[in-house]
C-alpha atoms as a PDB file:
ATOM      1  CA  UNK A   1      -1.640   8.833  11.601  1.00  0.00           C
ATOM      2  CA  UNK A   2      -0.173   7.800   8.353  1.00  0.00           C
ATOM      3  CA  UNK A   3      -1.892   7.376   5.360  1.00  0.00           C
ATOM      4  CA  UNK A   4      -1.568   4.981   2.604  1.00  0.00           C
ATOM      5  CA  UNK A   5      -2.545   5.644  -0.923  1.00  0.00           C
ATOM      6  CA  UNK A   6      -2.736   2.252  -2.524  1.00  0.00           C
ATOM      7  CA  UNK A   7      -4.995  -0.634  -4.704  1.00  0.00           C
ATOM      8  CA  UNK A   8      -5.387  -4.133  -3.739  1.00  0.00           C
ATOM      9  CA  UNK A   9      -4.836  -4.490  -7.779  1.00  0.00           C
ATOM     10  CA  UNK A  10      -1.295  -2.960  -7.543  1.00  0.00           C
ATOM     11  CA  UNK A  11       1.491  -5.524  -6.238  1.00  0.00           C
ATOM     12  CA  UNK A  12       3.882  -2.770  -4.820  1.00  0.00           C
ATOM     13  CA  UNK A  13       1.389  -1.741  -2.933  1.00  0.00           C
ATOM     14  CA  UNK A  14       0.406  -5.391  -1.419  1.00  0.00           C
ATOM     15  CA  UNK A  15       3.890  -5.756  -0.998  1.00  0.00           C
ATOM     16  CA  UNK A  16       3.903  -2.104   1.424  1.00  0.00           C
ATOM     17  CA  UNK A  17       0.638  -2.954   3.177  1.00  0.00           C
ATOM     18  CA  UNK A  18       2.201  -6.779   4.461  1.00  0.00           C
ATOM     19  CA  UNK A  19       5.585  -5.056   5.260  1.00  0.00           C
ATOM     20  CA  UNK A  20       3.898  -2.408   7.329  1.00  0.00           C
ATOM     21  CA  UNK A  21       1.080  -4.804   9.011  1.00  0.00           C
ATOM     22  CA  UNK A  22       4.606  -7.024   9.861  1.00  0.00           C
ATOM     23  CA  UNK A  23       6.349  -4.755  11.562  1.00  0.00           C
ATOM     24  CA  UNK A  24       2.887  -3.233  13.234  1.00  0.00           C
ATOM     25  CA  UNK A  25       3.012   0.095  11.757  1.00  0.00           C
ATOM     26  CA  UNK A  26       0.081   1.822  12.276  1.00  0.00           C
ATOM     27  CA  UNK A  27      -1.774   3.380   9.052  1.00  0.00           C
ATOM     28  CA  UNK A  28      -4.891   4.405   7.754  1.00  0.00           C
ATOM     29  CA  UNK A  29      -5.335   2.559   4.455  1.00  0.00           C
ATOM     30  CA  UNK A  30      -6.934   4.599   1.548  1.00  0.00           C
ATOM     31  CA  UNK A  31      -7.892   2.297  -1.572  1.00  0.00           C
ATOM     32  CA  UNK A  32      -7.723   4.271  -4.279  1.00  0.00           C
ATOM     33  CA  UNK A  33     -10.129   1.817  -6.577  1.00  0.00           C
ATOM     34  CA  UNK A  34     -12.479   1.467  -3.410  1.00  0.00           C
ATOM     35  CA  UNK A  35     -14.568   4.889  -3.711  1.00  0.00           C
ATOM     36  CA  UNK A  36     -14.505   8.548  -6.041  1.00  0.00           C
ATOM     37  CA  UNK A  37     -14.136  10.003  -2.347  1.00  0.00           C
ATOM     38  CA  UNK A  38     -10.698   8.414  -2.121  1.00  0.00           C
ATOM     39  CA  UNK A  39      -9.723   8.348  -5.523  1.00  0.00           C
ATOM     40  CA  UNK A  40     -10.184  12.290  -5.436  1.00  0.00           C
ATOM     41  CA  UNK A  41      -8.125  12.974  -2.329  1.00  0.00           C
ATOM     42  CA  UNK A  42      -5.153  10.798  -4.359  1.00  0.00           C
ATOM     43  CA  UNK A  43      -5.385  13.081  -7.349  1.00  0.00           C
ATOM     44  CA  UNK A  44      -5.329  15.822  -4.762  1.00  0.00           C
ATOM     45  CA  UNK A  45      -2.248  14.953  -3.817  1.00  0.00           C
ATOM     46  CA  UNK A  46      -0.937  13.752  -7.222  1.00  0.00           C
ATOM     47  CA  UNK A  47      -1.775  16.528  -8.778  1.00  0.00           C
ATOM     48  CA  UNK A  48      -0.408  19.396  -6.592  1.00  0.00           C
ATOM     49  CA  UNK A  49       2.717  17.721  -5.412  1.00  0.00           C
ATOM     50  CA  UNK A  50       5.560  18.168  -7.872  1.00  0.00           C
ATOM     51  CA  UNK A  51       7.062  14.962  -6.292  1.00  0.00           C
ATOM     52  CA  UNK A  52       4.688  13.004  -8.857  1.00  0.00           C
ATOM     53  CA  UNK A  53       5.957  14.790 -11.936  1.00  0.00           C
ATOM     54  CA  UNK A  54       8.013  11.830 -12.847  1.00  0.00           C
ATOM     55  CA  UNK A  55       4.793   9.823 -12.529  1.00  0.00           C
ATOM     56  CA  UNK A  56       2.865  11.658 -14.792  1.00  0.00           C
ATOM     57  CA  UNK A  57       5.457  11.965 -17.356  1.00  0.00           C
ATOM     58  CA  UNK A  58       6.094   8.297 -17.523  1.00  0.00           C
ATOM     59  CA  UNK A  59       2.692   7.207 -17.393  1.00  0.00           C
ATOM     60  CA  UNK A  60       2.974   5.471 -13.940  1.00  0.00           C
ATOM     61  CA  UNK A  61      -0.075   6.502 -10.977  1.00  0.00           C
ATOM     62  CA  UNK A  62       2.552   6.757  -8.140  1.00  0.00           C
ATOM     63  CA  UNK A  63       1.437   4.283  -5.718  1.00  0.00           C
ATOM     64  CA  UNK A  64       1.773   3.353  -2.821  1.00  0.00           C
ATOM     65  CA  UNK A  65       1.904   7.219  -1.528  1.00  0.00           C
ATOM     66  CA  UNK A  66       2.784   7.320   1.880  1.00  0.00           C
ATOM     67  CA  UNK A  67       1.844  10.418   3.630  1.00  0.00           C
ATOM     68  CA  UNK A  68       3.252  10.974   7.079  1.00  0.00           C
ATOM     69  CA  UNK A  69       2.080  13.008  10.238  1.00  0.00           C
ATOM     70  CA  UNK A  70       3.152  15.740   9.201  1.00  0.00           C
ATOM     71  CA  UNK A  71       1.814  15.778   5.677  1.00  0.00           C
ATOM     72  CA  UNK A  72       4.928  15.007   3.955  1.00  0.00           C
ATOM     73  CA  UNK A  73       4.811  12.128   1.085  1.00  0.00           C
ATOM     74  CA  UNK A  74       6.758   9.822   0.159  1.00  0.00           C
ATOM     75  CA  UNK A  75       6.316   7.034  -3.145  1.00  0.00           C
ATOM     76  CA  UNK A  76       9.189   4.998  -1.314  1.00  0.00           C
ATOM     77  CA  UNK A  77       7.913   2.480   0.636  1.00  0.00           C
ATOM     78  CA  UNK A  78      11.197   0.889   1.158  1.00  0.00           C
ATOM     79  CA  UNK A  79      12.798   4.181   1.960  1.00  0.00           C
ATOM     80  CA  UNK A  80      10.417   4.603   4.882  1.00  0.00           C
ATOM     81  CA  UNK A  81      10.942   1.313   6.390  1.00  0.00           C
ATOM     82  CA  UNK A  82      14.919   1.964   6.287  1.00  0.00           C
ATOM     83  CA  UNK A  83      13.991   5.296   8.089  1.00  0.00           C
ATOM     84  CA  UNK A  84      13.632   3.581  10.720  1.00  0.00           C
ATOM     85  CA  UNK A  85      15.413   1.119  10.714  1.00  0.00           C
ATOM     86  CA  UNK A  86      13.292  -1.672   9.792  1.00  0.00           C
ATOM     87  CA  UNK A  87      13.858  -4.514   6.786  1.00  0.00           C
ATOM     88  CA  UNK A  88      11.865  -5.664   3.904  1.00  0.00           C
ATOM     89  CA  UNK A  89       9.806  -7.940   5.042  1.00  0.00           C
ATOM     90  CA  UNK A  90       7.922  -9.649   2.103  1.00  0.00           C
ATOM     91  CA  UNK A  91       8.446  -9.318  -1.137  1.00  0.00           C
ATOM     92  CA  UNK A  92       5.966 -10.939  -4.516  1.00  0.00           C
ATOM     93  CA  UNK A  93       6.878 -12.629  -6.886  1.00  0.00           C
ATOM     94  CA  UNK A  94       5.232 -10.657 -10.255  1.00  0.00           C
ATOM     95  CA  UNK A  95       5.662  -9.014 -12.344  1.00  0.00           C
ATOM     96  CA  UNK A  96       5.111  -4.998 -11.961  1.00  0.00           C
ATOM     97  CA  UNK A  97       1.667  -3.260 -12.787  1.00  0.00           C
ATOM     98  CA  UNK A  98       3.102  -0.458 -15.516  1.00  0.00           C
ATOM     99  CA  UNK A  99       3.375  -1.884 -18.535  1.00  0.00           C
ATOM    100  CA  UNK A 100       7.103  -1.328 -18.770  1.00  0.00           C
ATOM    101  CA  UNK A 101       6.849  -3.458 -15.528  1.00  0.00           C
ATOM    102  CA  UNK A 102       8.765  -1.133 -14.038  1.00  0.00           C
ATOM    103  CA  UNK A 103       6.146   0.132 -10.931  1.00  0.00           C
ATOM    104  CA  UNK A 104       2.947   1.363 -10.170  1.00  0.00           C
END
């Protein structure tokens, strides 16, 4: 099953976790905030992947992390839903949660 790595606090990944529930993908949400258990198996992820480099460079946490079935991840949501074929949903109206406001 796929797992998302996301915050209720963060707005992109609100705006992931409506688009997915709309078009009934099926996920296993992992709230990053919620617990040190899943905070740890983020920085797991973050930390190893090279994917996130950008992320830790400009200061951003990389959220929402979508990792697929086969263990692959991916920080674009939008990317995923035009995999397969599928349109943006819902978007908010907000401002971003770096403070750049350019992402999460």
């Amino acid at each position: 099953m796929i797992k998302l790595y996301g915050s209720p606090l963060c707005p992109d990944c609100r705006e992931c976790k409506v688009n997915f529930d709309r078009h009934e993908i099926a996920y296993e949400e992992i709230d990053i905030t919620a617990s040190m258990k899943n905070l740890k198996a983020f920085l797991k992820l973050r930390d190893t992947l090279s994917m996130f480099d950008p992320c830790r460079q400009n200061g951003s946490v990389g959220i929402p992390a979508i990792q697929r079935e086969d263990g692959s991840v991916t920080l674009d949501w939008e990317g995923f839903l035009a995999e397969r074929n599928l349109p943006v949903v819902y978007r908010e109206e907000r401002p971003a949660c770096r403070i750049d406001g350019t992402g999460c």
